[in-house]
C-alpha atoms as a PDB file:
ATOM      1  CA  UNK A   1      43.074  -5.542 -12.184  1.00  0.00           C
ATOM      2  CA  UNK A   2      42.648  -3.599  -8.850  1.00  0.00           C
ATOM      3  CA  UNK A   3      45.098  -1.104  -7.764  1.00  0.00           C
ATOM      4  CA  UNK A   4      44.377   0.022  -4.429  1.00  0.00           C
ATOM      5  CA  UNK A   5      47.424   2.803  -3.399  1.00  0.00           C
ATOM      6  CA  UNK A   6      47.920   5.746  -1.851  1.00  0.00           C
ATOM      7  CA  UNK A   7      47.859   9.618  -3.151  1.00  0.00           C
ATOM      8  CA  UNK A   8      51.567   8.425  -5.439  1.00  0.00           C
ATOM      9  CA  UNK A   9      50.327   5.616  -6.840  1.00  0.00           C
ATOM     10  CA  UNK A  10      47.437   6.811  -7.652  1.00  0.00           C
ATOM     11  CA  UNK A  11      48.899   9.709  -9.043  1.00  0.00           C
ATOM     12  CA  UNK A  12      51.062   7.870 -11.409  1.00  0.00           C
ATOM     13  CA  UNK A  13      48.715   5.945 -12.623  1.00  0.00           C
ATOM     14  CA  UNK A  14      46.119   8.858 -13.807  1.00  0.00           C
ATOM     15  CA  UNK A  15      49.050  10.584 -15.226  1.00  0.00           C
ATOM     16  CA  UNK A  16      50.141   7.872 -17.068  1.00  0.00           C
ATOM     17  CA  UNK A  17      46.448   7.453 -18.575  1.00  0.00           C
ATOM     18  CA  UNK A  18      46.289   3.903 -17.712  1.00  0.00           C
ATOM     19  CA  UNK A  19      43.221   3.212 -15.600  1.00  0.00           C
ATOM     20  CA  UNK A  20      39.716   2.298 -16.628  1.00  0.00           C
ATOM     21  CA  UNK A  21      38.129   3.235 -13.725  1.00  0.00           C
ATOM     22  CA  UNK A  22      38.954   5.263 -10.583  1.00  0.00           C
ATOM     23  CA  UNK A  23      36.711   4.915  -7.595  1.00  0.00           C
ATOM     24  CA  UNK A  24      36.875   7.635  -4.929  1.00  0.00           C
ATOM     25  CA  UNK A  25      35.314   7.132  -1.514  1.00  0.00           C
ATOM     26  CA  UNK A  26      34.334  10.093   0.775  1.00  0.00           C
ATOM     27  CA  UNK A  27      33.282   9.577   4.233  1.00  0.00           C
ATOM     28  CA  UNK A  28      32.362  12.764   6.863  1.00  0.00           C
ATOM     29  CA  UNK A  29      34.700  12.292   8.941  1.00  0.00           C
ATOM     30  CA  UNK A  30      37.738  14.534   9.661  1.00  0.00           C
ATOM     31  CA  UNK A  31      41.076  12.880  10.717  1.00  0.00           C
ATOM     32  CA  UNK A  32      43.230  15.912  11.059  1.00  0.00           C
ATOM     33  CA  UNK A  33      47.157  16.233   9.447  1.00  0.00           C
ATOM     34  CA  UNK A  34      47.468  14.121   6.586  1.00  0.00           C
ATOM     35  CA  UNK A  35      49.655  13.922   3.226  1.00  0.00           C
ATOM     36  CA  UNK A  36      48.748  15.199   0.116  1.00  0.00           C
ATOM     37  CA  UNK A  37      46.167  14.246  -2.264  1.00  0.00           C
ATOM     38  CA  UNK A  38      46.173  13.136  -5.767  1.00  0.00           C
ATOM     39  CA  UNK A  39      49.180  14.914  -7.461  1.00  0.00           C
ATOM     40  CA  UNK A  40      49.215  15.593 -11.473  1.00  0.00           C
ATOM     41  CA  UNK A  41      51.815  17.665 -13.745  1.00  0.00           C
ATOM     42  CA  UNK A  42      50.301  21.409 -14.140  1.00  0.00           C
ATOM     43  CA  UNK A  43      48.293  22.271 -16.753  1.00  0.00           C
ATOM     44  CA  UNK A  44      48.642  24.695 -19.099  1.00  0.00           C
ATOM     45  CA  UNK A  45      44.591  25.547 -20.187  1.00  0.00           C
ATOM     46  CA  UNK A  46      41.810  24.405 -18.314  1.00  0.00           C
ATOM     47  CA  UNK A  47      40.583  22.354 -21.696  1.00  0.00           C
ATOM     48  CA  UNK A  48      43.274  20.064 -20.981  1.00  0.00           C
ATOM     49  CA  UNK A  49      41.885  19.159 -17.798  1.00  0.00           C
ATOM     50  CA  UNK A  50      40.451  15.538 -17.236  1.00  0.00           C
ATOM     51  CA  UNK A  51      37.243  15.067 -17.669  1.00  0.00           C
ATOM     52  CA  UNK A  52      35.393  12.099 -17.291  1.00  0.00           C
ATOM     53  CA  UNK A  53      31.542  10.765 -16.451  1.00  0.00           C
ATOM     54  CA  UNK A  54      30.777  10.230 -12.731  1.00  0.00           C
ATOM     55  CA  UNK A  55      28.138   7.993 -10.927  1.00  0.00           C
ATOM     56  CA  UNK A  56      27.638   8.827  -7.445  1.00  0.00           C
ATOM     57  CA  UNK A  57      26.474   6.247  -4.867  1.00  0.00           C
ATOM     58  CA  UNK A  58      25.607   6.692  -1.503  1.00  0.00           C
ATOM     59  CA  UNK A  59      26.584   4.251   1.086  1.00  0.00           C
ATOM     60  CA  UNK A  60      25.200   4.869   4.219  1.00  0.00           C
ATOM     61  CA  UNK A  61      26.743   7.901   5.589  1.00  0.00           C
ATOM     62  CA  UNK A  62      29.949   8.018   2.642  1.00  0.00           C
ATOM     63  CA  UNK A  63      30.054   8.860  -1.215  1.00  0.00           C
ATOM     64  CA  UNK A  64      31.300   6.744  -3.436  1.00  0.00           C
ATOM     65  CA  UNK A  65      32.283   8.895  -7.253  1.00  0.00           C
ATOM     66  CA  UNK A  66      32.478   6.168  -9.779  1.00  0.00           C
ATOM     67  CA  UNK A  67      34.939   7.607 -12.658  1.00  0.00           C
ATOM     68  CA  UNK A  68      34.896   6.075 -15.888  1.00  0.00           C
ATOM     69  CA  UNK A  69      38.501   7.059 -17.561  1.00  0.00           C
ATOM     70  CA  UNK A  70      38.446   4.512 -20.141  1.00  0.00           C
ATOM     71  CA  UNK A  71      37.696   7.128 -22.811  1.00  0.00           C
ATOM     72  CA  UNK A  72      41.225   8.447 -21.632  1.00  0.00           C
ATOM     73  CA  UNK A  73      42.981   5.345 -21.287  1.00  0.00           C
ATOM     74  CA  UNK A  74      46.501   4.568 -23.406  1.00  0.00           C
ATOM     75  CA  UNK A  75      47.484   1.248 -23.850  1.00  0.00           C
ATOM     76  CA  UNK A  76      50.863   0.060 -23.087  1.00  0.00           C
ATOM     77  CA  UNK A  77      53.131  -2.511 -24.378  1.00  0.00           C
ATOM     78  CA  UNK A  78      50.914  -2.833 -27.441  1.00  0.00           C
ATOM     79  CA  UNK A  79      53.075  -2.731 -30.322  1.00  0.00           C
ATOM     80  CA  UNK A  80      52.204  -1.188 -33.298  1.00  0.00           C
ATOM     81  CA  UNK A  81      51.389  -2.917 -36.548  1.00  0.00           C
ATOM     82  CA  UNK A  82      53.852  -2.172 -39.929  1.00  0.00           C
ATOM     83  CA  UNK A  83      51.961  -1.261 -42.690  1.00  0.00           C
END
C-alpha cells in the first residue's frame, strides 16, 4: 500500500511503527515559509532513536533516501494465538 501524506500523516504513521518503507525525496531547491517536518514523541536516550538502512539514489539533480523500516514494523489487527 502507498501512503503518500504530508509532515502529520507521515508522522503518525512512523510513530505508530507501521510502515515498511519510507521514501524521502530531496530536491535543491528552496521554497521559503513552510510547515513543519516530520514530528515524533521525544526521546528519552539517543539508543532509542530509529535507526534503519538507507539506499540513496540520485535522480538527476534530487536525492531520493530509500528507508527500509520493516525491521521496526508492528503489526496491527493481528490477533494473538491462545496457547
Amino acid at each position: 500500500m502507498l501512503i503518500e501524506g504530508g509532515a502529520d500523516t507521515i508522522s503518525r504513521f512512523i510513530a505508530a511503527r507501521c510502515l515498511d518503507r519510507l521514501h524521502i525525496t530531496v530536491s535543491p531547491v528552496m521554497l521559503g515559509a513552510g510547515g513543519p517536518g516530520i514530528q515524533l514523541p521525544p526521546l528519552e536516550r539517543a539508543d532509542q532513536a530509529h535507526r534503519m538502512p538507507v539506499r540513496v539514489h540520485m535522480i538527476e539533480d534530487d536525492v531520493l533516501f530509500d528507508c527500509d523500516l520493516s525491521a521496526q514494523r508492528v503489526a496491527l489487527g493481528v490477533p494473538k494465538k491462545s496457547t
